[in-house]
N, C-alpha and C. Protein backbone atom coordinates (compact mmCIF):
# COMPACT_ATOMS: atom_id res chain seq x y z
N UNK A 1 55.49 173.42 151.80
CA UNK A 1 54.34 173.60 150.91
C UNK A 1 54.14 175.09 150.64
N UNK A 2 53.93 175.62 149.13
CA UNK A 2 53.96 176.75 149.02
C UNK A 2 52.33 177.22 149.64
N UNK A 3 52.36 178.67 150.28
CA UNK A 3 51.33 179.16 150.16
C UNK A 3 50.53 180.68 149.70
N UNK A 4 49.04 180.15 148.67
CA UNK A 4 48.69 180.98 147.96
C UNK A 4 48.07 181.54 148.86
N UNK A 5 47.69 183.27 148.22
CA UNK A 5 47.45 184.46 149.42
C UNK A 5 46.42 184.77 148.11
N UNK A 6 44.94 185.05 148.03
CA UNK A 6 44.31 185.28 146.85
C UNK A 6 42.95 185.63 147.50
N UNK A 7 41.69 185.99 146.59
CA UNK A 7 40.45 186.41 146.94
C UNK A 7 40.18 185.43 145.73
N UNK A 8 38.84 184.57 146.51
CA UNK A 8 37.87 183.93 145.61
C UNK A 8 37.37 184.56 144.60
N UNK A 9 36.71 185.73 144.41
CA UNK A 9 36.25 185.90 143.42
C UNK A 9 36.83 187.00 142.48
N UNK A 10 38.59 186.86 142.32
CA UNK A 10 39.42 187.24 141.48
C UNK A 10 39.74 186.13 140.06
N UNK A 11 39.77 186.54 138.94
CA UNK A 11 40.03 185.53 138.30
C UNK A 11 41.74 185.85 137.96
N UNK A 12 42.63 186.12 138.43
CA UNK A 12 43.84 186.09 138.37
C UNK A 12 44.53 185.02 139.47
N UNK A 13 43.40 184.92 140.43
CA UNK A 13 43.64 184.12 141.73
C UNK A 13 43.65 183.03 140.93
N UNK A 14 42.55 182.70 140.47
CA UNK A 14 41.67 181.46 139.79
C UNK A 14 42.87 180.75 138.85
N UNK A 15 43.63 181.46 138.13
CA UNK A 15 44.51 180.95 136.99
C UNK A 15 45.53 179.95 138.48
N UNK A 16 46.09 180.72 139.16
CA UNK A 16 46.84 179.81 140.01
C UNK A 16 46.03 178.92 140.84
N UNK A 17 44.64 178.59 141.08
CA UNK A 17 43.93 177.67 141.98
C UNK A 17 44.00 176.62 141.11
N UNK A 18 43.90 177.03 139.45
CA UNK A 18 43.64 176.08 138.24
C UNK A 18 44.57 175.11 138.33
N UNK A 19 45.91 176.21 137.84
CA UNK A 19 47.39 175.18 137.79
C UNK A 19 47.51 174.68 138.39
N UNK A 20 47.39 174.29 139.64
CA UNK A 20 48.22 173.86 140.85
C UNK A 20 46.75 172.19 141.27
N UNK A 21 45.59 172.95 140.77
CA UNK A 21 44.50 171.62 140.84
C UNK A 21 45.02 170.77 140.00
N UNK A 22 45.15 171.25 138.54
CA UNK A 22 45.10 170.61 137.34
C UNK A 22 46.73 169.07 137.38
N UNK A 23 47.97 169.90 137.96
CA UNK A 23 48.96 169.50 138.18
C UNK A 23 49.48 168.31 139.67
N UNK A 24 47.96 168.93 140.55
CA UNK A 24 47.75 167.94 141.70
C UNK A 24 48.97 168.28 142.70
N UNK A 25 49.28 169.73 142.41
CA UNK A 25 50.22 170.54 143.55
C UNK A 25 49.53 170.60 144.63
N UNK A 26 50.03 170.47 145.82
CA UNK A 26 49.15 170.80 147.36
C UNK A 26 50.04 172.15 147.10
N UNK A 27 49.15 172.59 148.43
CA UNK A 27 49.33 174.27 148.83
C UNK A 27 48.28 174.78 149.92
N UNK A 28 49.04 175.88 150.68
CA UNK A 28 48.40 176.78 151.68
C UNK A 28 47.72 177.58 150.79
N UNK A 29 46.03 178.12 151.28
CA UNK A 29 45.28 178.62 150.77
C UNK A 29 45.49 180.11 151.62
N UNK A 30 45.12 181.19 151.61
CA UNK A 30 45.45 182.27 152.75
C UNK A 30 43.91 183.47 151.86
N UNK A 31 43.06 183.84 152.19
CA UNK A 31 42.22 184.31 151.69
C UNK A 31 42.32 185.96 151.97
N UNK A 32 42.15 186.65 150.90
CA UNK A 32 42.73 188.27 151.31
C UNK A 32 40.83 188.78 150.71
N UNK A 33 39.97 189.27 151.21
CA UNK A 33 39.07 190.01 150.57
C UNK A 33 39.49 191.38 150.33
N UNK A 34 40.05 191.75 149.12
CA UNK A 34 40.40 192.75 148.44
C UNK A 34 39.62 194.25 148.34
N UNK A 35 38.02 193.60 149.01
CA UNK A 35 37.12 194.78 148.92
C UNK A 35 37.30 195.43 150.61
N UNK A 36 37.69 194.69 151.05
CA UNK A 36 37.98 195.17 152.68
C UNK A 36 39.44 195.32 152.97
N UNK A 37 40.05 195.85 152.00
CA UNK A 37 41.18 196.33 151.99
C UNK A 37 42.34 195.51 152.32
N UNK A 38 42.58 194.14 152.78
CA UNK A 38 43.14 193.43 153.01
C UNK A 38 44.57 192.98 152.37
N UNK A 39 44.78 193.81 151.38
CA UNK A 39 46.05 193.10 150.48
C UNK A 39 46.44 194.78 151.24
N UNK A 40 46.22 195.37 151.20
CA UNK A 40 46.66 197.13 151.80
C UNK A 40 47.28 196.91 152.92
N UNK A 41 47.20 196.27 153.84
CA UNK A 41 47.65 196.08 155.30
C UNK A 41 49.16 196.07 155.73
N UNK A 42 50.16 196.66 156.38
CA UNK A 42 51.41 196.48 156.65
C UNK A 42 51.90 195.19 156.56
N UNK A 43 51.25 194.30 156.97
CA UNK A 43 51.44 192.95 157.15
C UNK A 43 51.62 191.97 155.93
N UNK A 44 50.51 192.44 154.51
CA UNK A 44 50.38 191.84 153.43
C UNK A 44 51.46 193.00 152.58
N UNK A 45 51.44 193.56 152.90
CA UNK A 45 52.75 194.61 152.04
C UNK A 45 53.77 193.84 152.09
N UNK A 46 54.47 193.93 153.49
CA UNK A 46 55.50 193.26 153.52
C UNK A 46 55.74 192.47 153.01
N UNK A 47 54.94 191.49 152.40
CA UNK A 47 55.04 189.96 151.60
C UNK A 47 55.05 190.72 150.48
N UNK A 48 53.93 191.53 149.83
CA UNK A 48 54.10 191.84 148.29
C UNK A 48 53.70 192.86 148.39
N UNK A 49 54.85 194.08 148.21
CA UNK A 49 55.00 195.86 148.45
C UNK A 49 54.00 196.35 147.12
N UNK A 50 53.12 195.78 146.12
CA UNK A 50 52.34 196.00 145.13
C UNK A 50 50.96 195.84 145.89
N UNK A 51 50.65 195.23 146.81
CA UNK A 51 49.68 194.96 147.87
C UNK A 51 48.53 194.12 146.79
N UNK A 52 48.40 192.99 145.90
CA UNK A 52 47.85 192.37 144.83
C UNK A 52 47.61 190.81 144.97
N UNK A 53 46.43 190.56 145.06
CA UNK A 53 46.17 188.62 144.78
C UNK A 53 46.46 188.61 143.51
N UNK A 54 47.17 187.17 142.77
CA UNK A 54 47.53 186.21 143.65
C UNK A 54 49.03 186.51 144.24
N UNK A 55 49.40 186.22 145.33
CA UNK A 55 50.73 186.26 145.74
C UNK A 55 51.20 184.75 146.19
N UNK A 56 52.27 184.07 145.33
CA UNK A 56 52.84 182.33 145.85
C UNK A 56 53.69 182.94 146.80
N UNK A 57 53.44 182.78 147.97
CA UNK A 57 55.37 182.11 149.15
C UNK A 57 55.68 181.11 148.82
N UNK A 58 56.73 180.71 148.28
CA UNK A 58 57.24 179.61 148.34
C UNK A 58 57.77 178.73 149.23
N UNK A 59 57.87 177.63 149.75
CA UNK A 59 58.93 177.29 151.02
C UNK A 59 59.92 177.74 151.41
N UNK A 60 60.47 178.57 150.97
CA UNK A 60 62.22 179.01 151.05
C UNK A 60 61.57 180.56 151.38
N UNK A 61 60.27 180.88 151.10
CA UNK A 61 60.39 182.36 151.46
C UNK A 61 60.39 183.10 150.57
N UNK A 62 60.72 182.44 148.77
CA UNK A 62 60.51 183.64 147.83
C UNK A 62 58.86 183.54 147.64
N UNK A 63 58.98 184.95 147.10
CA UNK A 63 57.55 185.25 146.70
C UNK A 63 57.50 185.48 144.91
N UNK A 64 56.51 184.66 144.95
CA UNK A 64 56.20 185.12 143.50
C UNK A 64 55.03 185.73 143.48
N UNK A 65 54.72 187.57 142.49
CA UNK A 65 53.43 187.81 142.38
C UNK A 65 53.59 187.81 140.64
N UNK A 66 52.17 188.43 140.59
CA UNK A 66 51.52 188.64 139.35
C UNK A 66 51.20 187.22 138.50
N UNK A 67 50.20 187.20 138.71
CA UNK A 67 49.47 185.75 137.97
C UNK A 67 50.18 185.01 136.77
N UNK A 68 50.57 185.20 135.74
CA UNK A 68 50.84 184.58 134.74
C UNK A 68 52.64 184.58 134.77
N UNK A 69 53.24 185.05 135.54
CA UNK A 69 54.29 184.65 136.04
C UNK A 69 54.21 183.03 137.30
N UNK A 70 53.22 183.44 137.91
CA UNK A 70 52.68 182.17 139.28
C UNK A 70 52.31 181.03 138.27
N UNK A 71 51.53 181.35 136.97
CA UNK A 71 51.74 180.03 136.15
C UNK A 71 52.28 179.45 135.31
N UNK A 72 53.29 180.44 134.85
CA UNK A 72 55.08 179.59 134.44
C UNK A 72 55.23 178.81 135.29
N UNK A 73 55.37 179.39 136.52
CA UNK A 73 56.47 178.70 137.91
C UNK A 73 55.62 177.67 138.19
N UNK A 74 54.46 177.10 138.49
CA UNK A 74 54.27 175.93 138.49
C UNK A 74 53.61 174.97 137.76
N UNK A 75 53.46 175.50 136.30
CA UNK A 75 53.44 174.75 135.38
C UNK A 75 54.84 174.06 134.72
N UNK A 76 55.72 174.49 134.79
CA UNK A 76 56.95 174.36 134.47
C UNK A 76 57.12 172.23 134.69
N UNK A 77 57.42 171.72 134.22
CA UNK A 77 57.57 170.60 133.93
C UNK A 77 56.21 169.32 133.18
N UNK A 78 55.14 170.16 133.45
CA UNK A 78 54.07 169.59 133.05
C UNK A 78 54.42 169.90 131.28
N UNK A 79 52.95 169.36 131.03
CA UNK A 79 52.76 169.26 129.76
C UNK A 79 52.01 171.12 129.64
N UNK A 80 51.62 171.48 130.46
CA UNK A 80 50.76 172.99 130.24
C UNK A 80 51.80 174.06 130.13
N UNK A 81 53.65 173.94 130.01
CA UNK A 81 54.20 174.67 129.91
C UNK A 81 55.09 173.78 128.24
N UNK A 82 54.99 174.27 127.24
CA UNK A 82 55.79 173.64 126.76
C UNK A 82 57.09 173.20 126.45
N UNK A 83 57.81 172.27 126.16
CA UNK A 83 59.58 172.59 125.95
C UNK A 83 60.24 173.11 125.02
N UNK A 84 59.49 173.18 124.12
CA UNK A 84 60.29 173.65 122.50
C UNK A 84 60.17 175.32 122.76
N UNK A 85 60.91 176.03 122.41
CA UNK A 85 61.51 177.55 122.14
C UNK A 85 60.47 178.41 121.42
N UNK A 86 59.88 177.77 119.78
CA UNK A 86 58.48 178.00 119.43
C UNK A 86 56.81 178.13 119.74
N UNK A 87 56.68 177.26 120.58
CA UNK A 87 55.74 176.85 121.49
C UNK A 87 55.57 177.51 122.45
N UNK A 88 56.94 177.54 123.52
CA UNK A 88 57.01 178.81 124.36
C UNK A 88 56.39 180.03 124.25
N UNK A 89 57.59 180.35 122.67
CA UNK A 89 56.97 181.81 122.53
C UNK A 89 55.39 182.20 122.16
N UNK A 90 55.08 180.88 121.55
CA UNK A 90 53.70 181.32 121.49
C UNK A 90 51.96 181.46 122.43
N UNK A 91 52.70 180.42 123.43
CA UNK A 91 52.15 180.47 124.63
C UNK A 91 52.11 181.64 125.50
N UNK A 92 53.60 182.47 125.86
CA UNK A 92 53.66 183.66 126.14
C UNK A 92 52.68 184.82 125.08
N UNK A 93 52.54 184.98 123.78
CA UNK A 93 52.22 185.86 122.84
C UNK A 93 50.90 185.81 123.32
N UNK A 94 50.14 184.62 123.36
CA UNK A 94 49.15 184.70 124.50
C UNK A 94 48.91 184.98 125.51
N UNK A 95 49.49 185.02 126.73
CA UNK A 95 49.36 185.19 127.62
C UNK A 95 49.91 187.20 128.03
N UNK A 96 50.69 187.42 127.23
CA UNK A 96 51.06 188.76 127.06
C UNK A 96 49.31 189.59 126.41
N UNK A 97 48.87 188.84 125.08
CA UNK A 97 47.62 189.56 124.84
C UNK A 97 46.57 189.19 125.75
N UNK A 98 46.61 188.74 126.88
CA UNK A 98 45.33 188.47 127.76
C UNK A 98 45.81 189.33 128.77
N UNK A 99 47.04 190.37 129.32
CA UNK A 99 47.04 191.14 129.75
C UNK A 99 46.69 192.42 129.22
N UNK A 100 47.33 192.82 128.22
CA UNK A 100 47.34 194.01 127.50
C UNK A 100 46.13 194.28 126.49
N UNK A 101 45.14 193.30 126.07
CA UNK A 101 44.27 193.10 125.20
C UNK A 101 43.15 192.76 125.39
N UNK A 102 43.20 192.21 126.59
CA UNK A 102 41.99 191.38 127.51
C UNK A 102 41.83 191.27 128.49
N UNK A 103 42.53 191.37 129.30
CA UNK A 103 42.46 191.62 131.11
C UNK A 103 41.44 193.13 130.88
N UNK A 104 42.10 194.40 130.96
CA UNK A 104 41.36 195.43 130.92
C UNK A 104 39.73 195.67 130.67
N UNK A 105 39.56 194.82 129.27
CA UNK A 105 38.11 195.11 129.03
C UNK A 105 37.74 194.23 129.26
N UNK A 106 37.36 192.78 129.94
CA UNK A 106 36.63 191.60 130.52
C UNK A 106 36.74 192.32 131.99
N UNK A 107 37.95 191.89 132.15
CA UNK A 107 38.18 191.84 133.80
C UNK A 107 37.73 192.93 134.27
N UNK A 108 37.92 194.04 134.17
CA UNK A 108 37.80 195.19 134.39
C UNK A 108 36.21 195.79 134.89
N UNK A 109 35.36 195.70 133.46
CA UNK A 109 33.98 195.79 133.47
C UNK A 109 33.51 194.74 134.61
N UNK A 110 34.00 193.56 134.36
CA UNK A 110 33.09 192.51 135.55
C UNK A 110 33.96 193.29 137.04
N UNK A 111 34.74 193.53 137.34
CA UNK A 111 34.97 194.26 138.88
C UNK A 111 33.91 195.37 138.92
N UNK A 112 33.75 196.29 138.06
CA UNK A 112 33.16 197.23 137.81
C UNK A 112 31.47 196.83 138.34
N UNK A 113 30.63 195.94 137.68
CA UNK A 113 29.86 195.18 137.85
C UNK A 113 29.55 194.91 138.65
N UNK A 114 30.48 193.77 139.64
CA UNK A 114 29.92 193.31 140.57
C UNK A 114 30.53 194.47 142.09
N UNK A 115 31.58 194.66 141.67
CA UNK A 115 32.01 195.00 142.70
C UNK A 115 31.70 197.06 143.53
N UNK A 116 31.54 197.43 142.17
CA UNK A 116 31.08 199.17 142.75
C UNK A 116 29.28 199.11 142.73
N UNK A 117 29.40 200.33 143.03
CA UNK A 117 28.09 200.87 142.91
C UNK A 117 27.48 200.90 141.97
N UNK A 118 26.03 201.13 141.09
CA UNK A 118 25.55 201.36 140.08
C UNK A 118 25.51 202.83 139.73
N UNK A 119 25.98 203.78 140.50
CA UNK A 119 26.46 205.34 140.49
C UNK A 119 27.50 205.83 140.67
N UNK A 120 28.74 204.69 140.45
CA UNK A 120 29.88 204.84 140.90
C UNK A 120 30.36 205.54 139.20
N UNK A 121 31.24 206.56 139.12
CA UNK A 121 32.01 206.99 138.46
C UNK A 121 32.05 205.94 137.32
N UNK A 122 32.96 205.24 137.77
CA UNK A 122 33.75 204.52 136.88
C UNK A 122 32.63 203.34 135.78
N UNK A 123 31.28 203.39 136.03
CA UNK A 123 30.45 202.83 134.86
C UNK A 123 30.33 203.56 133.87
N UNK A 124 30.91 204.72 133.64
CA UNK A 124 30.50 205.33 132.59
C UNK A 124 32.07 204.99 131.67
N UNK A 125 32.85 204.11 132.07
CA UNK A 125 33.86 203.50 131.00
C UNK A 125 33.49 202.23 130.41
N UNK A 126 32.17 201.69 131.25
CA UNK A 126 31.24 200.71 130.40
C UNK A 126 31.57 200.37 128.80
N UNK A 127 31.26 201.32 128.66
CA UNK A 127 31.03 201.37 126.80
C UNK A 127 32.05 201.14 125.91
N UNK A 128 33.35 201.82 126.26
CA UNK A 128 34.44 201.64 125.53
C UNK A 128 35.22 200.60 125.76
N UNK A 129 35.50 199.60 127.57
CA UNK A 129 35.59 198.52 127.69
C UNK A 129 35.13 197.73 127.08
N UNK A 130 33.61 197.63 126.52
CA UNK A 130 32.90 196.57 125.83
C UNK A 130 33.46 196.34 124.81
N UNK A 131 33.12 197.56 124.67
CA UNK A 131 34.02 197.92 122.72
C UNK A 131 35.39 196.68 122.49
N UNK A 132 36.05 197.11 123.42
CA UNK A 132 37.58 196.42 123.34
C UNK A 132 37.30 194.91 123.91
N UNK A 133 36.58 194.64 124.55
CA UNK A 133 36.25 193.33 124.92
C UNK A 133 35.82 193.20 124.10
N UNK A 134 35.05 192.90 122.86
CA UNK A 134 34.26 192.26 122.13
C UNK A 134 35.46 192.06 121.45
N UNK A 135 36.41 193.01 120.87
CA UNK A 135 37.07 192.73 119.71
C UNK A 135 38.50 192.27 120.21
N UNK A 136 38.54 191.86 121.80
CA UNK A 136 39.79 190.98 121.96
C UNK A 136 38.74 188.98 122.39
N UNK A 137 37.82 189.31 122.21
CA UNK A 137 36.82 188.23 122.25
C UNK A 137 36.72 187.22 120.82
N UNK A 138 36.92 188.66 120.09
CA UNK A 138 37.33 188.23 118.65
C UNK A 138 38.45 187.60 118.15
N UNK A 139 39.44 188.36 118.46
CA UNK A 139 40.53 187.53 117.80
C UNK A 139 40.79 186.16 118.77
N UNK A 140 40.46 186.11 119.61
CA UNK A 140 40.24 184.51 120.04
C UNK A 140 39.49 183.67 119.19
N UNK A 141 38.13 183.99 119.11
CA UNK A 141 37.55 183.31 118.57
C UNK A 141 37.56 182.88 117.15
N UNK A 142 38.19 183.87 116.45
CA UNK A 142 39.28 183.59 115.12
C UNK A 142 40.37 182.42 115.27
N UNK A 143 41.58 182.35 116.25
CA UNK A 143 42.19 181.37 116.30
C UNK A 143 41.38 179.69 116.56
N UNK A 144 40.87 179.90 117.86
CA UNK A 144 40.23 179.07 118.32
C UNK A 144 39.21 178.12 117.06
N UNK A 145 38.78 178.95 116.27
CA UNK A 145 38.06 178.43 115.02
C UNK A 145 39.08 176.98 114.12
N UNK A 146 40.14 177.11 114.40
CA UNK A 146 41.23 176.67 113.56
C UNK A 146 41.97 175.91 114.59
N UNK A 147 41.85 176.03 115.59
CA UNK A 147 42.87 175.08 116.75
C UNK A 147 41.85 174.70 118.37
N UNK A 148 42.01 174.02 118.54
CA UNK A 148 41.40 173.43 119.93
C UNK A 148 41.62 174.40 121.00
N UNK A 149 42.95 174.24 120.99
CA UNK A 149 43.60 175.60 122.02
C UNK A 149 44.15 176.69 121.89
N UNK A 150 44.41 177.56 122.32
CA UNK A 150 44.93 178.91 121.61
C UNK A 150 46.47 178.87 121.08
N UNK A 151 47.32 178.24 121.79
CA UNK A 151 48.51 177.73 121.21
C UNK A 151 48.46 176.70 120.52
N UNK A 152 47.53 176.01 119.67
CA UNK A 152 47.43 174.74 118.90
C UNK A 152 47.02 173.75 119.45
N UNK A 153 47.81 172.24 119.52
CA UNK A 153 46.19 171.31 119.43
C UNK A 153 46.37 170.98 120.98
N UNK A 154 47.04 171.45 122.11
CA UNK A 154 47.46 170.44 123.51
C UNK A 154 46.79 172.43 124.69
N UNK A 155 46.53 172.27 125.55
CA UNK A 155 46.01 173.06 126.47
C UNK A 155 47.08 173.41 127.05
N UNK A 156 47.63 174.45 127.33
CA UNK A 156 48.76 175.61 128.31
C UNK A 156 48.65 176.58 129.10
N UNK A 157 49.49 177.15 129.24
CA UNK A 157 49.15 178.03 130.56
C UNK A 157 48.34 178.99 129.89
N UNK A 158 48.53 179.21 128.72
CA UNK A 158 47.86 180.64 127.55
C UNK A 158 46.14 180.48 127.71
N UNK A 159 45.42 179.14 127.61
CA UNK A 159 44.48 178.83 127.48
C UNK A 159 43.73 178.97 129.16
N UNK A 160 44.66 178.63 130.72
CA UNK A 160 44.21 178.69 131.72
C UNK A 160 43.99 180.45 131.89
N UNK A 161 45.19 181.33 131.35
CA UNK A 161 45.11 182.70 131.39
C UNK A 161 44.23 183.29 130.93
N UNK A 162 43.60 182.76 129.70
CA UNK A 162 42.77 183.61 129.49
C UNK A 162 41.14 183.06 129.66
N UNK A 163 41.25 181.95 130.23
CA UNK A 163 39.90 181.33 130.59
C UNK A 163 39.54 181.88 131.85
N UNK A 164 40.34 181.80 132.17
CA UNK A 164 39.72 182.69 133.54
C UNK A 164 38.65 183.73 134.01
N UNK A 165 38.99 185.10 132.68
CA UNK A 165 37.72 185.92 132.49
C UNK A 165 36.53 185.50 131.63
N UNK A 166 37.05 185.11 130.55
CA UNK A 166 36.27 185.04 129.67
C UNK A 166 35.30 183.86 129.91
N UNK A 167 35.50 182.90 130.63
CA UNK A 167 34.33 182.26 130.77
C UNK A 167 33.36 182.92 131.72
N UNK A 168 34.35 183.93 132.57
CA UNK A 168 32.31 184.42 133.13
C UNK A 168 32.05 186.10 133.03
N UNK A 169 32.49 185.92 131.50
CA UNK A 169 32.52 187.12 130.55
C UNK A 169 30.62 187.81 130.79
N UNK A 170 29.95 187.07 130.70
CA UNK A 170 28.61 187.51 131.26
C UNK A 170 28.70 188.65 132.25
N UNK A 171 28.87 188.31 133.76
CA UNK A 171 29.53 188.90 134.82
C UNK A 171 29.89 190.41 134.09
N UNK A 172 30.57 190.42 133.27
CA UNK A 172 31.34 191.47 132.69
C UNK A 172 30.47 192.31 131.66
N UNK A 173 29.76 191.99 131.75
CA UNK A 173 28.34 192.14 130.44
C UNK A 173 28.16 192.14 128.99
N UNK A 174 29.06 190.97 128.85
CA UNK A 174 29.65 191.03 127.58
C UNK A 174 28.96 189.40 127.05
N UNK A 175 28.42 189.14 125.97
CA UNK A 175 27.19 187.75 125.79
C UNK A 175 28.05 187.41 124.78
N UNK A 176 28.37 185.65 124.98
CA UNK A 176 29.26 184.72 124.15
C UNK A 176 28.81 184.19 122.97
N UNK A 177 27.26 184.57 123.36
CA UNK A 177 26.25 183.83 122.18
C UNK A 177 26.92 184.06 120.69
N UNK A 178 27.48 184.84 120.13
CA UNK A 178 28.05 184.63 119.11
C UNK A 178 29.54 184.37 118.65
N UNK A 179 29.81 183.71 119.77
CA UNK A 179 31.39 182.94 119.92
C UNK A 179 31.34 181.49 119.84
N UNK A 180 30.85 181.19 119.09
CA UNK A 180 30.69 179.70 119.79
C UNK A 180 31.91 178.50 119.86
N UNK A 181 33.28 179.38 118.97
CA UNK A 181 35.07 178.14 119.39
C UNK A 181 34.92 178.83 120.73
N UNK A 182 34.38 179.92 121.28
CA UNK A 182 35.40 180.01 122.43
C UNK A 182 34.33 179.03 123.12
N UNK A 183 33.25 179.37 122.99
CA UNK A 183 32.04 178.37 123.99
C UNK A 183 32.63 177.14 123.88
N UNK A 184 32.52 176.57 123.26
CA UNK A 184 33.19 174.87 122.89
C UNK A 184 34.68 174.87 123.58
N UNK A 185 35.44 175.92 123.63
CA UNK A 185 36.85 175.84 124.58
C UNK A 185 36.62 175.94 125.41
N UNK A 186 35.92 176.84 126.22
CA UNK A 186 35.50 176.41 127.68
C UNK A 186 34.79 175.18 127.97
N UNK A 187 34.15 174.81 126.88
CA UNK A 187 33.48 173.12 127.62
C UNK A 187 34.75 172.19 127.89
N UNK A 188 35.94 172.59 126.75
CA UNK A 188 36.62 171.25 126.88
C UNK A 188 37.43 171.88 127.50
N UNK A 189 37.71 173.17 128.16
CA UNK A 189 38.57 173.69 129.23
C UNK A 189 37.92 172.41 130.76
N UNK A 190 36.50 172.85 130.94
CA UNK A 190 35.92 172.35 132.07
C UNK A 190 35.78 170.74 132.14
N UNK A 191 36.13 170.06 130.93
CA UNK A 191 36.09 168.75 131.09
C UNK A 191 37.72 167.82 130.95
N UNK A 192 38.59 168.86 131.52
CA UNK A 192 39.34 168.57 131.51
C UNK A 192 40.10 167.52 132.87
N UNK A 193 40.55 166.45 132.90
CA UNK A 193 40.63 166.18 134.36
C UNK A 193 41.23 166.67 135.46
N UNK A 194 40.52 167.03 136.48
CA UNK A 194 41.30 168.23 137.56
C UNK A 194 40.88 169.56 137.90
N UNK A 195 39.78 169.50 136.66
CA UNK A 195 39.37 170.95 136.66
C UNK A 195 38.85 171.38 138.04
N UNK A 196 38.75 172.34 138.74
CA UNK A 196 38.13 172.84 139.72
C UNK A 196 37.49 174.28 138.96
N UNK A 197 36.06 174.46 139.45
CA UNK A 197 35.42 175.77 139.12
C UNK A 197 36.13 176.91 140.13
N UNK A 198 35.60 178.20 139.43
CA UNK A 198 36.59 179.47 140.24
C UNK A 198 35.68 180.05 141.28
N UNK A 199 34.35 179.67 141.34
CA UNK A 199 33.38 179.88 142.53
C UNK A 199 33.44 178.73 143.33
């Protein structure tokens, strides 16, 4: 049985707690609190020299890190990875802009948020995160207007990747109230069967 190495209140963790609920994978849970330095440790190095939740062991001993790689690998035969070559790529094109486009300004601000000080340095990048969060908030909510899911009409790994922040985009201080495809994609993200919440 593979086992996941992650912090609860990461949403990169969350994308692999999703897949693996949604797909009805068992798995070792291994809990790292990231604010007590715990992925830093000689011990968690050794497993993944980037020292980062989520980290899969697999049974055999490989390790897989970095989240949206962990949900190729066990989405892979389901319906949340697709088979066609087109589909693929467009599932990835997603999941590539929820790193480079959207991880940063959601994710980012909500660590910022919950996790530093209210005099810590790093709030004063507040503003320009927002900035870029709103307008990668946007072009979601542009597609989403026109398709159920972000890759078209069936739910994928693209849609678990980027649900992750953005539904507790609040957290992040960023208000959905004028999104309302993405609001309606997270309802039918959460009423999906299998769903587990990320708290």
């Amino acid at each position: 049985m593979p086992t996941l190495y992650d912090y609860c209140d990461s949403g990169n963790g969350y994308k692999a707690r999703l897949i693996l609920a949604l797909t009805s994978q068992p798995y070792d849970y291994v809990e790292k609190d990231i604010t007590k330095g715990e992925t830093r440790t000689p011990e968690f190095l050794a497993i993944n020299p980037n020292g980062r939740v989520p980290t899969l062991v697999l049974d055999d001993g490989t390790v897989l890190a970095e989240s949206n790689a962990i949900l190729v690998y066990l989405a892979e035969g389901s319906a949340y990875w697709p088979e066609d070559k087109l589909s693929r790529a467009q599932v990835l094109q997603w999941m590539f802009f929820e790193q480079y486009s959207h991880e940063p300004y959601v994710a980012t601000p909500r660590f910022i948020l919950r996790h530093l000080p209210p005099d810590h340095p790093r709030q004063d990048e507040l503003k320009d995160r927002w900035k870029q969060g709103y307008a990668a908030l946007s072009v979601m909510e542009s597609q989403l207007a026109k398709t159920p899911y972000l890759a078209g009409q069936i739910m994928t790994v693209a849609d678990i990747a980027l649900f992750a922040y953005t539904h507790r985009a609040d957290e992040a201080g960023l208000n959905l109230e004028t999104y309302p495809a993405i609001r309606a994609w997270i309802q039918r993200i959460q009423e999906t069967p299998g769903f587990v919440s990320m708290l």
